[in-house]
Protein backbone atom coordinates (compact mmCIF):
# COMPACT_ATOMS: atom_id res chain seq x y z
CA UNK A 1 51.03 -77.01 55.26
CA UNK A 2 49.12 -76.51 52.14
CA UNK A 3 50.33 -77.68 48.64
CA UNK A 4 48.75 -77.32 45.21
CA UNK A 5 50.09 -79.35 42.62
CA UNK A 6 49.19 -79.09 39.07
CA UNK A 7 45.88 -77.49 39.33
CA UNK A 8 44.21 -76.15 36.38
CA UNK A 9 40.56 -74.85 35.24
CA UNK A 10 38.43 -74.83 32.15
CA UNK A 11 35.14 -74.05 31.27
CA UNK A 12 33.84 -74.33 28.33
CA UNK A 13 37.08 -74.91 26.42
CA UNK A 14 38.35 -71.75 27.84
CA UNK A 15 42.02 -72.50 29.74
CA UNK A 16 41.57 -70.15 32.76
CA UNK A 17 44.39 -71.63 34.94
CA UNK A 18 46.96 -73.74 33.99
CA UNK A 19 49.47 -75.60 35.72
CA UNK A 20 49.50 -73.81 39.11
CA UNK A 21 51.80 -75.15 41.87
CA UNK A 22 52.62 -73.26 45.27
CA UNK A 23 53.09 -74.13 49.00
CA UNK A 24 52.47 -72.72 52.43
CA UNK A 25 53.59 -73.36 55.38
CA UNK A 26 52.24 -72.46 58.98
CA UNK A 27 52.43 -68.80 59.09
CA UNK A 28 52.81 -68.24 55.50
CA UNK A 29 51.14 -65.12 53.78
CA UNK A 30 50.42 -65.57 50.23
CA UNK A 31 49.32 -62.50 48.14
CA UNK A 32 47.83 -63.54 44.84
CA UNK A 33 48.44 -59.91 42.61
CA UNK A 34 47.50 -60.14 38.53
CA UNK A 35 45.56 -58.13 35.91
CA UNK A 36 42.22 -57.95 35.74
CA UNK A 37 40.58 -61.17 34.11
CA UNK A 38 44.21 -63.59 34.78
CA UNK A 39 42.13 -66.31 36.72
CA UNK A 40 42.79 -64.74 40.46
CA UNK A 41 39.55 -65.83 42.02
CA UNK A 42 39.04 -68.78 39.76
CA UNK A 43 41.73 -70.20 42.17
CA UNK A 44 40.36 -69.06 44.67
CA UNK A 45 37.06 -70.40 44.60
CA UNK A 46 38.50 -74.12 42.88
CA UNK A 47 40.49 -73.98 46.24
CA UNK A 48 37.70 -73.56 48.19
CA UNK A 49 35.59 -75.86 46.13
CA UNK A 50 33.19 -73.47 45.12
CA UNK A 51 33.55 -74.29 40.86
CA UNK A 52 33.27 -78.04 42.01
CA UNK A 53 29.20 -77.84 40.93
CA UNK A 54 29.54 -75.49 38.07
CA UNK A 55 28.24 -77.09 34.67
CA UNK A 56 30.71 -77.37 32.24
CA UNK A 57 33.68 -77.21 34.09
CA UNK A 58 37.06 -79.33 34.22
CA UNK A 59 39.34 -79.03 37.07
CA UNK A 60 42.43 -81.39 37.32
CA UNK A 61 44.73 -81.14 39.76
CA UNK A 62 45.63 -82.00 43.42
CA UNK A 63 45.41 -79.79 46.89
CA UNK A 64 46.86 -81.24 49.82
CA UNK A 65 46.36 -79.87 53.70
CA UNK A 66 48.76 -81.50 55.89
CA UNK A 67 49.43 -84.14 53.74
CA UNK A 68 46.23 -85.22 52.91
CA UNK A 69 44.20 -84.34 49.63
CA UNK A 70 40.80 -82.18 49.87
């Protein structure tokens, strides 16, 4: 199962996520659908810890895979 609690993502003093919960069970599908520019691959590169490096960044937040926080 996969759980993300609270997570949200600036850079530079620019609020691109905020606040973003979901969860997924085995066998889930998840569809992430938005306009152009709403912060759709921000999550998913913070989720796959791809912003973690990225100067001038702030990501708070918590992702959990079977329980246990990546």
């Amino acid at each position: 199962m996969l759980q993300v609690e609270h997570i949200s993502f600036s850079y530079r003093k620019k609020q691109v996520l905020r606040d973003v919960c979901f969860t997924a069970k085995e066998g889930d599908f998840i569809g992430i659908i938005g306009k152009n520019g709403c912060g759709k691959s921000t999550l998913l590169k913070t989720l796959n810890r791809m912003n973690d490096l990225v100067e001038g960044c702030k990501i708070t937040g918590q992702v959990l895979l079977d329980g246990v926080d990546i």
